[in-house]
N, C-alpha and C. Protein backbone atom coordinates (compact mmCIF):
# COMPACT_ATOMS: atom_id res chain seq x y z
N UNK A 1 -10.96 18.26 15.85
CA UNK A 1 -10.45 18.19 14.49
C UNK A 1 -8.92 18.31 14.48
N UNK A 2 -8.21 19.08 15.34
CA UNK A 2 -6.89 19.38 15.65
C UNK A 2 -5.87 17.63 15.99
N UNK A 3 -6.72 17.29 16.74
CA UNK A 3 -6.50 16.04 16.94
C UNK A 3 -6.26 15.21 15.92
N UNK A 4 -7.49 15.31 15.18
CA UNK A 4 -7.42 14.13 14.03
C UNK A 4 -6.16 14.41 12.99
N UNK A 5 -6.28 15.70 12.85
CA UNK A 5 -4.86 16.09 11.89
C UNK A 5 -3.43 16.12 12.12
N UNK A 6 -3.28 15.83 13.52
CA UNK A 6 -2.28 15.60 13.96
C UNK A 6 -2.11 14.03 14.48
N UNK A 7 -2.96 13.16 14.79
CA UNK A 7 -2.69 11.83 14.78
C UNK A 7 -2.42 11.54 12.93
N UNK A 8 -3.45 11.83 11.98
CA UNK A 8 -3.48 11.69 10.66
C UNK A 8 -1.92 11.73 10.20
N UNK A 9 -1.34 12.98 10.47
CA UNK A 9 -0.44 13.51 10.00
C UNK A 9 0.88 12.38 10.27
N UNK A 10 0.89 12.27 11.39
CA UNK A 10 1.98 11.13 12.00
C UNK A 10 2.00 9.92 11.48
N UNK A 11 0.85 8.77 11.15
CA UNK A 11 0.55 7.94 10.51
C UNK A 11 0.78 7.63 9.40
N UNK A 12 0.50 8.88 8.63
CA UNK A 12 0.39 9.07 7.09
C UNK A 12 1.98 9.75 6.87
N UNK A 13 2.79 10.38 7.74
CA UNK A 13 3.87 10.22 7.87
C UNK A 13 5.03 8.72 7.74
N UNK A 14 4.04 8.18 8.90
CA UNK A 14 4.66 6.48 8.67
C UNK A 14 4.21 5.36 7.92
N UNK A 15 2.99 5.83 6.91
CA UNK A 15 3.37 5.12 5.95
C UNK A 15 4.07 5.24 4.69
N UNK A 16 4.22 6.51 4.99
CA UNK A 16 5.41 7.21 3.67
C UNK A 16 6.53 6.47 4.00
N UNK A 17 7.01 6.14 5.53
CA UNK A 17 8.21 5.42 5.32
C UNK A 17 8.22 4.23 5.41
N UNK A 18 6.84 3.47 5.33
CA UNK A 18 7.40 2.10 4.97
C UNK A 18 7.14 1.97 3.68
N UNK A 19 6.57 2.86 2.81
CA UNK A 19 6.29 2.57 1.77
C UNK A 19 7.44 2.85 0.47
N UNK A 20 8.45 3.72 1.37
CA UNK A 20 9.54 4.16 0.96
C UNK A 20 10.68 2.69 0.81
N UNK A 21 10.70 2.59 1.87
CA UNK A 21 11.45 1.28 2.57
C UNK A 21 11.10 0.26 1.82
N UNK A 22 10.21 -0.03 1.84
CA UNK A 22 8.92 -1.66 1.12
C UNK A 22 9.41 -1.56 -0.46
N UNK A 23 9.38 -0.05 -0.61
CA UNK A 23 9.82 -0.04 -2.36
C UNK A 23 11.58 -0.34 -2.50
N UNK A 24 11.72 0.20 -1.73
CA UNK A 24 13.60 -0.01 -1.59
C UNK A 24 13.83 -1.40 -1.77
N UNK A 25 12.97 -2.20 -0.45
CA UNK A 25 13.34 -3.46 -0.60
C UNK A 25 12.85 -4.38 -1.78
N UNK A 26 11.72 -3.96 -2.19
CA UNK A 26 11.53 -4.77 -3.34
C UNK A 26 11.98 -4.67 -4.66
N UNK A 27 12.77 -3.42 -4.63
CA UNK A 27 13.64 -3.29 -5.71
C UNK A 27 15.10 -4.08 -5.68
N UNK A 28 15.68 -3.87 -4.42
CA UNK A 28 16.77 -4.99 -4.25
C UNK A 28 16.30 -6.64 -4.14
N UNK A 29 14.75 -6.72 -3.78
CA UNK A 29 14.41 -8.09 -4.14
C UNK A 29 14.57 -8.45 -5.45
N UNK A 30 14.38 -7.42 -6.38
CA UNK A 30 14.18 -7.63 -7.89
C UNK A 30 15.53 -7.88 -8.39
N UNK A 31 16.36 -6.97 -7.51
CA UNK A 31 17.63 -7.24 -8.16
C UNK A 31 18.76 -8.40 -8.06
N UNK A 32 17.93 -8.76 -7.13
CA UNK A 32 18.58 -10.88 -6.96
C UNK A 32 18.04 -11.41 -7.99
N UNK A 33 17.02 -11.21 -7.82
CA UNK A 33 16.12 -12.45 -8.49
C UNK A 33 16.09 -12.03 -10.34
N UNK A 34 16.78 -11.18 -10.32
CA UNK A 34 16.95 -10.99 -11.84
C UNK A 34 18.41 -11.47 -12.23
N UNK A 35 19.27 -11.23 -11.45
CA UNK A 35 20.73 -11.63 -10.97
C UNK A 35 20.58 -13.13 -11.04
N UNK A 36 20.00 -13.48 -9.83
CA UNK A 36 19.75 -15.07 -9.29
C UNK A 36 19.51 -16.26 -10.74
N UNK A 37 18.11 -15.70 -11.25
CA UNK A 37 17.54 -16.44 -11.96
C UNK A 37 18.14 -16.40 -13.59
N UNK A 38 18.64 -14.65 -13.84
CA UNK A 38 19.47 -14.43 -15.10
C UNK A 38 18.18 -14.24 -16.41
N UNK A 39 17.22 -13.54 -15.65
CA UNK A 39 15.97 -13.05 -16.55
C UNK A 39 16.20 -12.97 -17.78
N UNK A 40 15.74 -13.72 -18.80
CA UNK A 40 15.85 -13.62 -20.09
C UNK A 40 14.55 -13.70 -20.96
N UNK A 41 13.74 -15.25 -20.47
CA UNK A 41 12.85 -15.32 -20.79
C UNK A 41 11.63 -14.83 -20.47
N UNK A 42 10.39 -15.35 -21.28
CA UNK A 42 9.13 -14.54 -20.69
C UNK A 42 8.40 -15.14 -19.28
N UNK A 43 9.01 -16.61 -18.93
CA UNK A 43 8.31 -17.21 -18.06
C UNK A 43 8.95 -16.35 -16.52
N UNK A 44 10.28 -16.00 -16.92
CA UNK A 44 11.27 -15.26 -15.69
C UNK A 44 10.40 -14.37 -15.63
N UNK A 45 10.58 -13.26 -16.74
CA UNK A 45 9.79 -11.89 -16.64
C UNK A 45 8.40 -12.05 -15.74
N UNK A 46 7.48 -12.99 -16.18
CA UNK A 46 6.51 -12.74 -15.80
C UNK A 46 6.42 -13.53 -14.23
N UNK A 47 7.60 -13.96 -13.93
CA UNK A 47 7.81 -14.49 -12.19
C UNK A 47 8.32 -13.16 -11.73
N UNK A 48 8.86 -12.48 -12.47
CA UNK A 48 9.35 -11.10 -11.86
C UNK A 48 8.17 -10.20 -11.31
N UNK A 49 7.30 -10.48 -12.36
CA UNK A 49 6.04 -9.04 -12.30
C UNK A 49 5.20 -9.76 -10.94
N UNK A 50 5.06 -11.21 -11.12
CA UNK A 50 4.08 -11.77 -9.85
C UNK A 50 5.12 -11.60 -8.31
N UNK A 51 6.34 -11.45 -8.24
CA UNK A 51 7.11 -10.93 -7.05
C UNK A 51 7.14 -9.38 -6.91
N UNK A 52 7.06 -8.53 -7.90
CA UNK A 52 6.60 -7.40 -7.49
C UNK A 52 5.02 -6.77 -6.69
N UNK A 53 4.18 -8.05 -7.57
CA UNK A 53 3.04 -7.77 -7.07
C UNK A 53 2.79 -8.04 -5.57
N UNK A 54 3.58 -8.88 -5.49
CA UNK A 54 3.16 -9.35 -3.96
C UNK A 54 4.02 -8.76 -2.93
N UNK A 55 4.99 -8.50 -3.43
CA UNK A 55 5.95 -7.44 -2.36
C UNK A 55 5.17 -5.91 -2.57
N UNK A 56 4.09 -5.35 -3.38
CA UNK A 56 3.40 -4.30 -2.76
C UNK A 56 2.10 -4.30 -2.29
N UNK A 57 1.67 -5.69 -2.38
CA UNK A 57 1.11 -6.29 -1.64
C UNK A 57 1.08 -6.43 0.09
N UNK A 58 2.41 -6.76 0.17
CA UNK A 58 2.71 -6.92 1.54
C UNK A 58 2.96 -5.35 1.89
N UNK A 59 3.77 -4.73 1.33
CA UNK A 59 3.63 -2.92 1.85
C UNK A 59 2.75 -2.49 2.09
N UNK A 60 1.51 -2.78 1.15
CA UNK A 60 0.62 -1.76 1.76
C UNK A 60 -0.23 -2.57 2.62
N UNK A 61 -0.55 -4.32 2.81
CA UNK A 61 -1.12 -4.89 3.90
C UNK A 61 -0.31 -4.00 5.21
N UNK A 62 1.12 -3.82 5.36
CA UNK A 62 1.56 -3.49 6.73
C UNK A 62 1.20 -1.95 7.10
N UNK A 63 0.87 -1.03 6.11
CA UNK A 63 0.19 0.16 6.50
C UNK A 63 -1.32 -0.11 6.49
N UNK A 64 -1.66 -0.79 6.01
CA UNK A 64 -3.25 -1.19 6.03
C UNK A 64 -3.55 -1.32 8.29
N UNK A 65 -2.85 -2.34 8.09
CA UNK A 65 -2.56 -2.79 9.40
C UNK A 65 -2.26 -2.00 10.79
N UNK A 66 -1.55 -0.79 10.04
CA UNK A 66 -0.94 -0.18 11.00
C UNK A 66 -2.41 0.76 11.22
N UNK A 67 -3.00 1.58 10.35
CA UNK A 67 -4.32 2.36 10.54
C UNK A 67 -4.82 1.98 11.51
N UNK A 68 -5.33 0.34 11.18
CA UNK A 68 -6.27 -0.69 12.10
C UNK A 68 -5.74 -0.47 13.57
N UNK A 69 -4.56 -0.99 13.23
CA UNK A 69 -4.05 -1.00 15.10
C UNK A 69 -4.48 0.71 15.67
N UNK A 70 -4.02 1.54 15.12
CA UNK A 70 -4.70 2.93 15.33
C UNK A 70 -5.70 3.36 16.11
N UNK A 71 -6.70 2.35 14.94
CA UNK A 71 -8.24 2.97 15.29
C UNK A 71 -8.75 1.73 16.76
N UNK A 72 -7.75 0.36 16.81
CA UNK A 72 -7.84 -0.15 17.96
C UNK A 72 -7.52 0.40 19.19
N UNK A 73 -6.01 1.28 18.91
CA UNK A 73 -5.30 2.19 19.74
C UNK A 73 -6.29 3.06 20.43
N UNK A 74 -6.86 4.04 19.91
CA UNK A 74 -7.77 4.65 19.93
C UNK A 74 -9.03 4.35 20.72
N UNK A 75 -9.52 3.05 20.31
CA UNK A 75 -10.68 3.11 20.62
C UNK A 75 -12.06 3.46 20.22
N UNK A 76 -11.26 3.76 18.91
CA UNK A 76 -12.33 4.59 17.83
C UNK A 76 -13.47 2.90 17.45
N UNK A 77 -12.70 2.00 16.84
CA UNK A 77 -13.75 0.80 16.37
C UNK A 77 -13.51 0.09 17.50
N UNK A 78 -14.55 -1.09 17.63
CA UNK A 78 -14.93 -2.18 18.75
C UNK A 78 -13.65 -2.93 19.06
N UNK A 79 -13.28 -3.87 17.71
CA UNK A 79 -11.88 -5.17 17.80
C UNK A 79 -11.73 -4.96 16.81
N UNK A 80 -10.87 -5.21 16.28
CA UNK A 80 -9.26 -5.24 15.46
C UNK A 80 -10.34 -6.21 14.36
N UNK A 81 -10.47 -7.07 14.25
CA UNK A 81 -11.23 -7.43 13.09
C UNK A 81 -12.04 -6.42 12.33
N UNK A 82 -12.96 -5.66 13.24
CA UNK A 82 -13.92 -4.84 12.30
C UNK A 82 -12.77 -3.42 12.10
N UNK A 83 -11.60 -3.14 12.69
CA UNK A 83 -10.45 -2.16 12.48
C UNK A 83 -9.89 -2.33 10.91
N UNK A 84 -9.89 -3.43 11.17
CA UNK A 84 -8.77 -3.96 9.79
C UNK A 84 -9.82 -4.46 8.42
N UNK A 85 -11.09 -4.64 8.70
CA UNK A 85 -12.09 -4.47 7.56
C UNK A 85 -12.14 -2.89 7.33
N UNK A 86 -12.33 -2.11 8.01
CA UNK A 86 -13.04 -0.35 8.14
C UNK A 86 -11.51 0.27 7.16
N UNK A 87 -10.47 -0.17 7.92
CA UNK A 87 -9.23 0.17 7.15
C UNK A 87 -8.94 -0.28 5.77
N UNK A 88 -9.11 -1.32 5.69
CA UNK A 88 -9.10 -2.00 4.12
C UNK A 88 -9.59 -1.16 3.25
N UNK A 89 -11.20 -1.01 3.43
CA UNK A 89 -12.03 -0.51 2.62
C UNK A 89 -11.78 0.93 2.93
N UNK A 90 -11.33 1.94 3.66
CA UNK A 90 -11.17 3.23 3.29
C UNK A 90 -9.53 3.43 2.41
N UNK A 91 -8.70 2.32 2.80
CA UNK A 91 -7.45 2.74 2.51
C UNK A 91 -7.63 2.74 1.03
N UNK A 92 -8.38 1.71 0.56
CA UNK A 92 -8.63 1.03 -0.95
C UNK A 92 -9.60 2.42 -1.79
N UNK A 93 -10.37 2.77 -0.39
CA UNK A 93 -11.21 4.00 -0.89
C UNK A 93 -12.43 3.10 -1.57
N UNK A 94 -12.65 1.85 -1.19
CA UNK A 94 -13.76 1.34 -1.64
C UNK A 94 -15.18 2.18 -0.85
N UNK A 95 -15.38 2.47 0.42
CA UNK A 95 -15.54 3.05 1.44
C UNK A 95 -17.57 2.92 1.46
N UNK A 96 -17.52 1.25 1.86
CA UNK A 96 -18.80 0.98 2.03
C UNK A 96 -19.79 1.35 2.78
N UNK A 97 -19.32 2.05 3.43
CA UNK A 97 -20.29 2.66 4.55
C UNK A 97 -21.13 1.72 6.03
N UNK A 98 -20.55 0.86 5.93
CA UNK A 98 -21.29 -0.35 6.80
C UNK A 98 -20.78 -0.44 8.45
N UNK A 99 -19.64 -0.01 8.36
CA UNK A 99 -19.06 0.30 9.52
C UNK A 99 -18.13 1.92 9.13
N UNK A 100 -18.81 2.46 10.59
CA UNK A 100 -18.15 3.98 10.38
C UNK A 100 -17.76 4.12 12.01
N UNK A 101 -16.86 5.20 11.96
CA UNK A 101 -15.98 5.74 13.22
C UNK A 101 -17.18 6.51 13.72
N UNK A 102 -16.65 6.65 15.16
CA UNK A 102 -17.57 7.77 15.96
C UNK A 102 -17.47 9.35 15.30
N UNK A 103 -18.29 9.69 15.05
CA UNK A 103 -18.65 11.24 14.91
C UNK A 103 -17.09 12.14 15.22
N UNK A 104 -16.10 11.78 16.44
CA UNK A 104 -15.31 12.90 16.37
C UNK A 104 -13.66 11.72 15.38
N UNK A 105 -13.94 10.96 14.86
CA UNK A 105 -12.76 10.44 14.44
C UNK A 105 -13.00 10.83 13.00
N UNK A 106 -14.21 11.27 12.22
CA UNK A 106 -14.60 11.28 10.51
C UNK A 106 -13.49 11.64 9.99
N UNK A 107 -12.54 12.79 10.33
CA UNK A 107 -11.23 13.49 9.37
C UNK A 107 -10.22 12.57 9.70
N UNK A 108 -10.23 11.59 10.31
CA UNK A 108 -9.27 10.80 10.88
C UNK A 108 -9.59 9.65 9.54
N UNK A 109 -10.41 9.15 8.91
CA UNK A 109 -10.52 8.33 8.51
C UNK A 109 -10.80 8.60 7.20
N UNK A 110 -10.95 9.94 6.88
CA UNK A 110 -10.66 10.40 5.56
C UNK A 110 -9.33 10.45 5.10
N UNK A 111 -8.77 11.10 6.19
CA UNK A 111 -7.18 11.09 5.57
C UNK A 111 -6.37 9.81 4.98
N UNK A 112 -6.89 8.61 6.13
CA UNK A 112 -6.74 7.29 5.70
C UNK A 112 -7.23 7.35 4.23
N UNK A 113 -8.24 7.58 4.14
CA UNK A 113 -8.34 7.64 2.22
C UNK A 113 -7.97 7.65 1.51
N UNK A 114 -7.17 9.82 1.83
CA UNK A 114 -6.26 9.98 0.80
C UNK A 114 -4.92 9.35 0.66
N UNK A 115 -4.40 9.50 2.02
CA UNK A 115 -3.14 8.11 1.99
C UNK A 115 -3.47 7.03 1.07
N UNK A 116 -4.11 6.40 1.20
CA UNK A 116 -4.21 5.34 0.48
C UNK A 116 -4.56 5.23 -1.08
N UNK A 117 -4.99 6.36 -1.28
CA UNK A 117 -5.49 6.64 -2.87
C UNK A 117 -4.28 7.25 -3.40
N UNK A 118 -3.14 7.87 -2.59
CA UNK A 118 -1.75 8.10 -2.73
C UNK A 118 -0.68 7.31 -2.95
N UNK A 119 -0.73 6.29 -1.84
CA UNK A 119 0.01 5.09 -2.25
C UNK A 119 -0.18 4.06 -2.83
N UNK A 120 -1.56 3.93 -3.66
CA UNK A 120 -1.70 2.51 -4.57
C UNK A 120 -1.11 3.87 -5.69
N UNK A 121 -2.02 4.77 -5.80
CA UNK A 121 -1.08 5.35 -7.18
C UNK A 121 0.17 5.40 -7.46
N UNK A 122 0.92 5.57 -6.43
CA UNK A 122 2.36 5.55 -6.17
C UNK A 122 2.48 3.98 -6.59
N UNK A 123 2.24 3.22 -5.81
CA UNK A 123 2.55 1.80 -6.45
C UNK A 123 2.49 1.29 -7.67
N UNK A 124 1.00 1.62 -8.51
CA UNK A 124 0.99 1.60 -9.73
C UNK A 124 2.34 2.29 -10.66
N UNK A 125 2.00 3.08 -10.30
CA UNK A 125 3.34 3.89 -10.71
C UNK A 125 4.77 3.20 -10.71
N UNK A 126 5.12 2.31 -9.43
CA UNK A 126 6.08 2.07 -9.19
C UNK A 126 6.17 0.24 -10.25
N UNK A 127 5.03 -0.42 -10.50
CA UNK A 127 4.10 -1.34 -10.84
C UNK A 127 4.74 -1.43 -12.51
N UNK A 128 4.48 -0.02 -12.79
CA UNK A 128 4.80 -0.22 -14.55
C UNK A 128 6.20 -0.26 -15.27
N UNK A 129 6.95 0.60 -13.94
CA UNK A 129 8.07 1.38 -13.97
C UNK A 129 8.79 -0.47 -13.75
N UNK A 130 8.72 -1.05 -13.04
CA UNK A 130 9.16 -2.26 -12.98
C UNK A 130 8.63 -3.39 -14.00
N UNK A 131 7.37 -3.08 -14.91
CA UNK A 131 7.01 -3.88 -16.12
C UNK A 131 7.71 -3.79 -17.00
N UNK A 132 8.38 -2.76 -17.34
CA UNK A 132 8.65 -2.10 -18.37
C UNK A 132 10.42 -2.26 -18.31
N UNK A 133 10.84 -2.29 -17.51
CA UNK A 133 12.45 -2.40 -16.96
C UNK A 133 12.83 -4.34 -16.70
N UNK A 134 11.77 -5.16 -15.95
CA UNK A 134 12.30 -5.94 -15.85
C UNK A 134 11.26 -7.22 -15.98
N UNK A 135 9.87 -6.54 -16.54
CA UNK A 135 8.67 -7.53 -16.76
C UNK A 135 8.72 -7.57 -17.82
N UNK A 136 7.45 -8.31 -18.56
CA UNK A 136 7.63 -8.59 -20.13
C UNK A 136 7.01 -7.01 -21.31
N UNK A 137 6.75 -6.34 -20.34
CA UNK A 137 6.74 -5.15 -21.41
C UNK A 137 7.53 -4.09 -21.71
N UNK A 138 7.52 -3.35 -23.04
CA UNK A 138 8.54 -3.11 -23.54
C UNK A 138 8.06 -1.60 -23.80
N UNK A 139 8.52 -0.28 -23.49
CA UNK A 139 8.45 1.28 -24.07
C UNK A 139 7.76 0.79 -25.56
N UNK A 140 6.91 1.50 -26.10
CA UNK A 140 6.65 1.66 -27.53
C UNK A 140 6.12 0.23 -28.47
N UNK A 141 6.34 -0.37 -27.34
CA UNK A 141 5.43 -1.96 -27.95
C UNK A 141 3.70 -2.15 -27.05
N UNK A 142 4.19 -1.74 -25.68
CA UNK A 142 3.05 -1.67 -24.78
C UNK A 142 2.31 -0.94 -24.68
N UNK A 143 3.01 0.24 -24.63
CA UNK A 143 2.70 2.17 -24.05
C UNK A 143 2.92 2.90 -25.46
């Protein structure tokens, strides 16, 4: 168990910093392309909100990814295909039960959970905060 909380810990460490980073950058992505394009209208706005979506999209595919390689690292799942399905669905916290880790990895793949039930909230979070500033919704018209 010592194990798992200390591989957990490191991981879930590094996706705090790409998720840190991923947000950094997609905020200076936002800030071209609001610059670039000169956001006024609703068709801009709402090209704004579909480039946010997909730049946390890509953040959390690359921690998604990184788990997977992990549990490949490890040795915990078979191949990297069924790694990066097992990861998906715990990171998402969908957590189908169809493929599971060996008996001594379980806290290893919970934590993946909470990470991940941490950073879509965080994203959401980060999601509205950018609707509301540079998408088509507005304080007190939307919310």
């Amino acid at each position: 168990m010592v194990l798992n909380l200390c591989v957990g810990t490191i991981v879930i460490s590094l996706t705090v910093l790409i998720h840190t980073f991923g947000l950094i950058a997609i905020t200076r992505m936002m800030a071209r392309l609001v610059a670039h394009l000169r956001m006024h209208g609703r068709r801009s706005r709402i090209i704004a909100m579909i480039s946010v979506v997909m730049g946390l999209f890509a953040v959390m595919t690359a921690e998604v990814w990184l788990w997977a390689g992990l549990y490949r690292l490890l040795g915990i799942l078979s191949d990297f295909e069924t790694a990066l399905y097992f990861s998906t669905i715990t990171f998402s916290t969908v957590g189908y039960g169809d493929v599971v880790p060996a008996h001594a990895w379980r806290i290893l793949a919970a934590l993946e959970g909470i990470n991940g039930f941490l950073l879509i909230g965080w994203s959401t979070a980060y999601l509205i905060a950018a609707g509301t500033r540079v998408g088509p919704f507005k304080v007190g018209e939307h919310f």
